[in-house]
N, C-alpha and C. Protein backbone atom coordinates (compact mmCIF):
# COMPACT_ATOMS: atom_id res chain seq x y z
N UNK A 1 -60.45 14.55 -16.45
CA UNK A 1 -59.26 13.83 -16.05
C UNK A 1 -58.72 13.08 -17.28
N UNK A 2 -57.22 13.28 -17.64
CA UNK A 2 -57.22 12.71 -18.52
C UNK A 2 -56.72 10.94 -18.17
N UNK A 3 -56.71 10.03 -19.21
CA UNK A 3 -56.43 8.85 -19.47
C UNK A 3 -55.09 8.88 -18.00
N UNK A 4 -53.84 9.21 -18.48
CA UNK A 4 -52.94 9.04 -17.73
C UNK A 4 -53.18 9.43 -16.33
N UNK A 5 -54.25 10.04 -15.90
CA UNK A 5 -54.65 10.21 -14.72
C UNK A 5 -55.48 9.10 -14.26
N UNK A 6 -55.95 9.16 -14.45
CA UNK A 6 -56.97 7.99 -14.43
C UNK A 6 -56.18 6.87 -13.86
N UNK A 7 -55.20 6.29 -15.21
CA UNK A 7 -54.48 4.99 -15.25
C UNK A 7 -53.51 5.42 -13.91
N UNK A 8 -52.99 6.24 -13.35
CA UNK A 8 -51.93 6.63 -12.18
C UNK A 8 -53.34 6.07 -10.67
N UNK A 9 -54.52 7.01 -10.88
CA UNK A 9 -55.29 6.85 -10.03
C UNK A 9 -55.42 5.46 -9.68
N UNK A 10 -55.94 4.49 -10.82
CA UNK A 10 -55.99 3.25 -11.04
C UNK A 10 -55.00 2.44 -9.97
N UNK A 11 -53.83 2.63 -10.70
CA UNK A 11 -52.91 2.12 -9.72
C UNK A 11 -52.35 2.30 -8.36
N UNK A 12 -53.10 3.02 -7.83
CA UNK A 12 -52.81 3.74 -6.42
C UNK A 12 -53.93 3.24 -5.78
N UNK A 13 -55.24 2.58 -6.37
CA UNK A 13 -56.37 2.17 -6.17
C UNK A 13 -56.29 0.79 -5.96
N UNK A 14 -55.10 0.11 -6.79
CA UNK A 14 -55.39 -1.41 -6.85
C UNK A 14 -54.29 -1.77 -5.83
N UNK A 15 -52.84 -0.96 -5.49
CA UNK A 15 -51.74 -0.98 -4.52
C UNK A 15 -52.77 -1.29 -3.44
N UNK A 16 -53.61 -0.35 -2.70
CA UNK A 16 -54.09 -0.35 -1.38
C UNK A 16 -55.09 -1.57 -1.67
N UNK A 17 -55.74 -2.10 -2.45
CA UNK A 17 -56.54 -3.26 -2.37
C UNK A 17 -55.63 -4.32 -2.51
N UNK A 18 -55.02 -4.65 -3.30
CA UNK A 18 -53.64 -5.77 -3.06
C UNK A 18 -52.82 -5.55 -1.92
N UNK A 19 -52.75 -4.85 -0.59
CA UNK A 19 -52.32 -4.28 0.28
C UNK A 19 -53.11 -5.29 1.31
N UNK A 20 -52.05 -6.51 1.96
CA UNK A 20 -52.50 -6.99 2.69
C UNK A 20 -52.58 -6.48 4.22
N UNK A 21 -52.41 -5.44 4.43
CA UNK A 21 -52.89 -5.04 6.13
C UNK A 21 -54.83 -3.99 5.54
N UNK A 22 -54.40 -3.60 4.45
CA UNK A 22 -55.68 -3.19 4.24
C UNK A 22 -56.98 -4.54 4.04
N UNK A 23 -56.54 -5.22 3.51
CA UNK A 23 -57.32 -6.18 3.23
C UNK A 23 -57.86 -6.41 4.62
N UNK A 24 -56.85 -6.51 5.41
CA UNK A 24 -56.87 -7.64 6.97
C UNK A 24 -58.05 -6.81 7.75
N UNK A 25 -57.60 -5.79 7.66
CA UNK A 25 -58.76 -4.54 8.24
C UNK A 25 -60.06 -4.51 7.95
N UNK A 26 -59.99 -4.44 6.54
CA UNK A 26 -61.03 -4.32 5.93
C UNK A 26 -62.42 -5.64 6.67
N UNK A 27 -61.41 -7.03 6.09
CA UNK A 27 -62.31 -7.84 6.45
C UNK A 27 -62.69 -7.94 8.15
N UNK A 28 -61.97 -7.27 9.32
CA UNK A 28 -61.89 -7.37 10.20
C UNK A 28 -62.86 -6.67 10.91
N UNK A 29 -63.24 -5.17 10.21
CA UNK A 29 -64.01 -3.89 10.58
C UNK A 29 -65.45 -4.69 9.63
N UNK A 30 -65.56 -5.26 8.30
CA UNK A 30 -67.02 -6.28 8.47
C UNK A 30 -67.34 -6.52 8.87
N UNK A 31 -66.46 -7.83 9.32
CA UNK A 31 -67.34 -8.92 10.47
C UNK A 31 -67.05 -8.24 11.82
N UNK A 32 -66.37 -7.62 12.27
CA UNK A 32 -67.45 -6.61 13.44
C UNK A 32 -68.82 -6.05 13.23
N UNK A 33 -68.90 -5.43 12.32
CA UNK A 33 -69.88 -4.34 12.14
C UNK A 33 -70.97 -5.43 11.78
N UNK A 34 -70.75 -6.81 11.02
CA UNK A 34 -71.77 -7.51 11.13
C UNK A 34 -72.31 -8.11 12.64
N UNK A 35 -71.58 -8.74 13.08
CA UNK A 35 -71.15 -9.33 14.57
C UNK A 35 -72.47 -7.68 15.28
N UNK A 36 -72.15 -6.78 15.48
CA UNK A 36 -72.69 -5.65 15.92
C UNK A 36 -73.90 -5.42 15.47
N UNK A 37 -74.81 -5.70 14.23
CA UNK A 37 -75.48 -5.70 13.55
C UNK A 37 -76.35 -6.41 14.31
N UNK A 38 -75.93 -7.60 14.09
CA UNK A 38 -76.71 -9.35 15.04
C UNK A 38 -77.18 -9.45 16.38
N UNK A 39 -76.28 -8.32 17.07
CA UNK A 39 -75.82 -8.11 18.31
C UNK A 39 -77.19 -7.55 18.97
N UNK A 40 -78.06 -6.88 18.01
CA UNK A 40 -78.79 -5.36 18.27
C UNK A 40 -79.97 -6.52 18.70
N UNK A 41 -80.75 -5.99 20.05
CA UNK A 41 -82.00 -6.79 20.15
C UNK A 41 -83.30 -6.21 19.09
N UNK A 42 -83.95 -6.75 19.31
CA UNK A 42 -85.87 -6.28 18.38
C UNK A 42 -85.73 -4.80 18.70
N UNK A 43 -85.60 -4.41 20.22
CA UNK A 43 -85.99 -3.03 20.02
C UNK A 43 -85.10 -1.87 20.01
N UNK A 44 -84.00 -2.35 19.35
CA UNK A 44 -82.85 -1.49 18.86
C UNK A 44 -82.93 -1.15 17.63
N UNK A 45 -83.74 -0.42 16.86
CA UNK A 45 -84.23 -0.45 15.33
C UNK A 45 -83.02 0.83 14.99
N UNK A 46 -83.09 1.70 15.68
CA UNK A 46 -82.14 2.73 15.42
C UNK A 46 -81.46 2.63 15.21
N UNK A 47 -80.50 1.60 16.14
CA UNK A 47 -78.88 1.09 16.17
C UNK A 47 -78.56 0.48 15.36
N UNK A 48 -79.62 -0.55 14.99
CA UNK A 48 -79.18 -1.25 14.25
C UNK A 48 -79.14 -0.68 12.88
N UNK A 49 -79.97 -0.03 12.35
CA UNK A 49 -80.40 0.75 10.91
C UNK A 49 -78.65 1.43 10.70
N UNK A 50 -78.84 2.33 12.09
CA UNK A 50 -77.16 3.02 11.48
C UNK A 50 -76.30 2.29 11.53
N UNK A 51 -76.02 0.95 12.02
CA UNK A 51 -74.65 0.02 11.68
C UNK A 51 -75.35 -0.47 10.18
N UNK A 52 -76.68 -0.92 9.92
CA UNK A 52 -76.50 -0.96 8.83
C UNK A 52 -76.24 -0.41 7.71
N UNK A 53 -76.44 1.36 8.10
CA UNK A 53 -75.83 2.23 7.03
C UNK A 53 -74.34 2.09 6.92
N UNK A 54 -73.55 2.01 7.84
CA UNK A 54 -72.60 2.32 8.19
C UNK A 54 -71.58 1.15 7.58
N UNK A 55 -72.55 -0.15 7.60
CA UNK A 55 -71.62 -1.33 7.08
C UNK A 55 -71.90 -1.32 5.43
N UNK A 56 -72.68 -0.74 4.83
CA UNK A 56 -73.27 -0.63 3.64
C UNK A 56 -72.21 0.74 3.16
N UNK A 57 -72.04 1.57 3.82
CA UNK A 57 -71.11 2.33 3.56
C UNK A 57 -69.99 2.66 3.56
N UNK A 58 -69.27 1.16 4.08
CA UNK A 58 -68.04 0.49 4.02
C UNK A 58 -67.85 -0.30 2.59
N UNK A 59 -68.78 -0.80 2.58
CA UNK A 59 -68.76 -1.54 1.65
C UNK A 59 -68.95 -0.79 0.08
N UNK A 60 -69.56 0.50 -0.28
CA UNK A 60 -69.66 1.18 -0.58
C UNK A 60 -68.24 1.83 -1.35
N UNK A 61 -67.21 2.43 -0.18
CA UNK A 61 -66.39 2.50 -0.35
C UNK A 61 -65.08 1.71 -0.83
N UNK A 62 -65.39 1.00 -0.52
CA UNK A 62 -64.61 -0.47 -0.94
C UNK A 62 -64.92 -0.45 -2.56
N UNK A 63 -65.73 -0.57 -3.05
CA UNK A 63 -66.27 -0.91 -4.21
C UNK A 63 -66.17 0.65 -5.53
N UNK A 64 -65.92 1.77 -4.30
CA UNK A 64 -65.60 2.97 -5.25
C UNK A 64 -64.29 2.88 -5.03
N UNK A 65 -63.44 2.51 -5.07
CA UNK A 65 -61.77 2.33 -4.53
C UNK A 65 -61.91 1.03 -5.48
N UNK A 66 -62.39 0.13 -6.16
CA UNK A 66 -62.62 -1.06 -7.04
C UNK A 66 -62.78 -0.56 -7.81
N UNK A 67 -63.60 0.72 -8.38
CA UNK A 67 -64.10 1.10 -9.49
C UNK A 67 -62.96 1.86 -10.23
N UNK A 68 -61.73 2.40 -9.48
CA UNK A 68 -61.24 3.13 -10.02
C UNK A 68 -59.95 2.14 -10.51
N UNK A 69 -59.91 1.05 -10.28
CA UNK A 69 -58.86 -0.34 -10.48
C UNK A 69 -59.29 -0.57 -11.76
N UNK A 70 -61.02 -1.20 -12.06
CA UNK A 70 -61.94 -1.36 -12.94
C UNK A 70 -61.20 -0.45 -14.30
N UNK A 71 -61.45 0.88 -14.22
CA UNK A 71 -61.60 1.63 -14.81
C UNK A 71 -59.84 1.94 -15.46
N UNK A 72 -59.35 1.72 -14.51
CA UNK A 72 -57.82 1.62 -14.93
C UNK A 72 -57.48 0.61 -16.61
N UNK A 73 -58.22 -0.76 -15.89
CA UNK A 73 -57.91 -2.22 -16.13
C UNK A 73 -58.43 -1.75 -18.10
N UNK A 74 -59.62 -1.26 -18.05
CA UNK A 74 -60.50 -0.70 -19.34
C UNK A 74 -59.78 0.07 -19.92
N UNK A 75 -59.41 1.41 -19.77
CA UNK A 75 -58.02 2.11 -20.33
C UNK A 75 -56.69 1.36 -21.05
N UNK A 76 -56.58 0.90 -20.31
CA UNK A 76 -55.09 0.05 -20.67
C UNK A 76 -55.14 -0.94 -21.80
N UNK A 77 -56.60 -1.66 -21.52
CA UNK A 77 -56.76 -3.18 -22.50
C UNK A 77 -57.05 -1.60 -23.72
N UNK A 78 -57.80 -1.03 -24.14
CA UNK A 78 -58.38 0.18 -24.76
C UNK A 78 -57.51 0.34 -25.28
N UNK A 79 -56.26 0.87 -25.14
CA UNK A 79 -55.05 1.57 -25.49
C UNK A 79 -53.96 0.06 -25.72
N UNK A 80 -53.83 -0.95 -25.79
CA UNK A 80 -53.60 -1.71 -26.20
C UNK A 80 -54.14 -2.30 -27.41
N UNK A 81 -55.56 -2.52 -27.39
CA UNK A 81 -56.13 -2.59 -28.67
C UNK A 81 -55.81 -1.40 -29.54
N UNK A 82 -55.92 -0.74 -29.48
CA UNK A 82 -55.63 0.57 -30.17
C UNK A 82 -53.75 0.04 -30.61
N UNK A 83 -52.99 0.16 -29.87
CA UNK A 83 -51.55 -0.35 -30.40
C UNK A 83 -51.82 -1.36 -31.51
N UNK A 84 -52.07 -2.39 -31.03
CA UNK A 84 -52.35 -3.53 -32.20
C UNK A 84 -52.83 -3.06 -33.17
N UNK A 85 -54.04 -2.31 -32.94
CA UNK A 85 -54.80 -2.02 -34.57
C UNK A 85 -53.70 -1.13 -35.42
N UNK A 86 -53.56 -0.51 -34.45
CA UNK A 86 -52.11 0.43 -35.18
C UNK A 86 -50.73 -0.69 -36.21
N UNK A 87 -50.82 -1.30 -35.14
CA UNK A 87 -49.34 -2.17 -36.00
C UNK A 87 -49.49 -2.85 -37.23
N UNK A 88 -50.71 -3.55 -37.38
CA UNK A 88 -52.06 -4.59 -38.11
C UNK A 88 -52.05 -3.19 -39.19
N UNK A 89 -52.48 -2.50 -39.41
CA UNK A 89 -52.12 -1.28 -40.59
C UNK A 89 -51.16 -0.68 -40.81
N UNK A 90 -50.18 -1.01 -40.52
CA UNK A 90 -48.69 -0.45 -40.71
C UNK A 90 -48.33 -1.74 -41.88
């Protein structure tokens, strides 16, 4: 993938996280799934294990949808330094 992909990806990554109905959701489908978690008695080990996969794999996702913001943010400062050093030897 090149750079300009990346940096497009980036920004299509950080829109939906600065995206306040996503946000609202996001935090909303947590604290359920925690709330649900809590919910489970002693001998619900099953249930509870898969909400805990399940909230771990929310969260998961969240954080690979961050990574590609991350990774944007690194490119750009990258290619900025790079401008400067350029001008600084001119």
């Amino acid at each position: 993938m090149t750079e300009e992909q990346q940096i497009a990806r980036g920004l299509l990554a950080e829109d939906l996280m600065n995206n306040p109905a996503y946000q609202e959701l996001f935090d909303i489908v947590q604290a359920e799934m925690s709330k649900a978690i809590l919910a489970t008695s002693l001998d619900q080990t099953r249930e509870r294990e898969d909400l805990y996969l399940t909230f771990h794999g929310l969260r998961s996702f969240n954080n690979f949808i961050n990574s590609y913001r991350t990774a944007k943010d690194e490119i750009v400062e990258k290619l900025n330094t790079d401008a400067e050093q350029d001008q600084d030897n001119d």
